[in-house]
C-alpha atoms as a PDB file:
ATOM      1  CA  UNK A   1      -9.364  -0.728   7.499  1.00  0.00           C
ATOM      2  CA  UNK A   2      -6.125  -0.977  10.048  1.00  0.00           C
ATOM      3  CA  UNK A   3      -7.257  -3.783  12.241  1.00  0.00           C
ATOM      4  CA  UNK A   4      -8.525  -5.767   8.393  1.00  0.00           C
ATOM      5  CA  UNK A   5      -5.075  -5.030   6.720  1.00  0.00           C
ATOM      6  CA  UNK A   6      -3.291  -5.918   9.600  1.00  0.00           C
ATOM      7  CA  UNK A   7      -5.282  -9.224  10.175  1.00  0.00           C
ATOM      8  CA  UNK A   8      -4.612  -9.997   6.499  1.00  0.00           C
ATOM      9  CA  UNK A   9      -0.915  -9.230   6.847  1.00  0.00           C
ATOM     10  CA  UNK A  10      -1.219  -6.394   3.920  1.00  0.00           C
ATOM     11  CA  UNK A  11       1.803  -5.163   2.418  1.00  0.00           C
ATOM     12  CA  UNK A  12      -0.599  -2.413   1.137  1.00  0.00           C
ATOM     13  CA  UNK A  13      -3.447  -0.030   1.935  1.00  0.00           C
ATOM     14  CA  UNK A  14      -4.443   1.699  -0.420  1.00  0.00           C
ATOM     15  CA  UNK A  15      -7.047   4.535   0.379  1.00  0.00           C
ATOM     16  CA  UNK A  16      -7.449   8.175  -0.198  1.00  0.00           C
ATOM     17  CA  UNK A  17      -8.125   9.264   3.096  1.00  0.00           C
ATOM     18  CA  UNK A  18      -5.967  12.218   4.235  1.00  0.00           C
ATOM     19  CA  UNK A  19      -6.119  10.732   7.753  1.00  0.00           C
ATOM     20  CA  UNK A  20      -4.592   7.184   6.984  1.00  0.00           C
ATOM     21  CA  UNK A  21      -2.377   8.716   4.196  1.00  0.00           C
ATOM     22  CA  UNK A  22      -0.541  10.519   7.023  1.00  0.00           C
ATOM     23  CA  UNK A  23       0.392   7.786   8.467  1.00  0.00           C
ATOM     24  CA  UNK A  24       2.192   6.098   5.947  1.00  0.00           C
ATOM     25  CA  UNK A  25       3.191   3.380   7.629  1.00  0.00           C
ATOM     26  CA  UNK A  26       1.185   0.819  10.227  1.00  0.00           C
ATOM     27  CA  UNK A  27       1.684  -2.554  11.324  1.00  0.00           C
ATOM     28  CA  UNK A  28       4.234  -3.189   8.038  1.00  0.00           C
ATOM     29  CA  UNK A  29       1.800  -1.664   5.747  1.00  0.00           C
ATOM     30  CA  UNK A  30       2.373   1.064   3.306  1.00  0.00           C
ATOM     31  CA  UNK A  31      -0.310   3.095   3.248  1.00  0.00           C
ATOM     32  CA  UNK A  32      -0.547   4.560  -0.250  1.00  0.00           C
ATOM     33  CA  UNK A  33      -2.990   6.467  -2.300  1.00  0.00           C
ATOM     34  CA  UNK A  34      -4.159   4.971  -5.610  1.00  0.00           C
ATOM     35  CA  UNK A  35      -1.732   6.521  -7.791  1.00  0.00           C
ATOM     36  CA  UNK A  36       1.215   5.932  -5.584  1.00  0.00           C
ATOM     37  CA  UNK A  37      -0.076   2.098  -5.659  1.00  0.00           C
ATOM     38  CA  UNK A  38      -0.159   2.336  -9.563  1.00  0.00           C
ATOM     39  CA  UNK A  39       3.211   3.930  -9.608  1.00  0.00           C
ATOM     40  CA  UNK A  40       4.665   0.414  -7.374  1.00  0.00           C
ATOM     41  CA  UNK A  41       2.748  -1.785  -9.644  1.00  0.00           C
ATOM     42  CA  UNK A  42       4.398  -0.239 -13.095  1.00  0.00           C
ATOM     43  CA  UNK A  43       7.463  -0.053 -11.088  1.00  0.00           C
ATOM     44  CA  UNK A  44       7.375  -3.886  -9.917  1.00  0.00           C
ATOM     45  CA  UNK A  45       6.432  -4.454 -13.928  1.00  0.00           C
ATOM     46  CA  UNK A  46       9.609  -2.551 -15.278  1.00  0.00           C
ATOM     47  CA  UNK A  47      11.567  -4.706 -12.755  1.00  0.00           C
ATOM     48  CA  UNK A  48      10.725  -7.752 -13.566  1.00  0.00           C
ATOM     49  CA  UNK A  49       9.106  -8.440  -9.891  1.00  0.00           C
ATOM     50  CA  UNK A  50       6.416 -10.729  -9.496  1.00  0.00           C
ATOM     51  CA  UNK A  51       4.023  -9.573  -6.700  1.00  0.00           C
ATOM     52  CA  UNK A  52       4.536  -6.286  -5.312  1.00  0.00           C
END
């Protein structure tokens, strides 16, 4: 999922596996769970942001 995201130049991954949640951060990726991901989409909504 790391090397993919970073190939695809992700702003995201979104996962729920403990292991990569830790992280938080890789290659200038977020690495969020679903709900944290759903959270930045409403939040991109309310602001008036296009993509997030």
């Amino acid at each position: 999922m790391l090397a993919t995201g970073r190939l695809a130049e992700a702003n995201y991954l979104v996962t729920g596996d403990k292991g990569l949640l830790q992280l938080r951060r890789y290659a200038g990726m977020q690495i969020v769970s679903p709900r944290e991901f759903l959270e930045v989409l409403q939040h991109e909504r309310t602001a008036g942001g296009g993509e997030p």
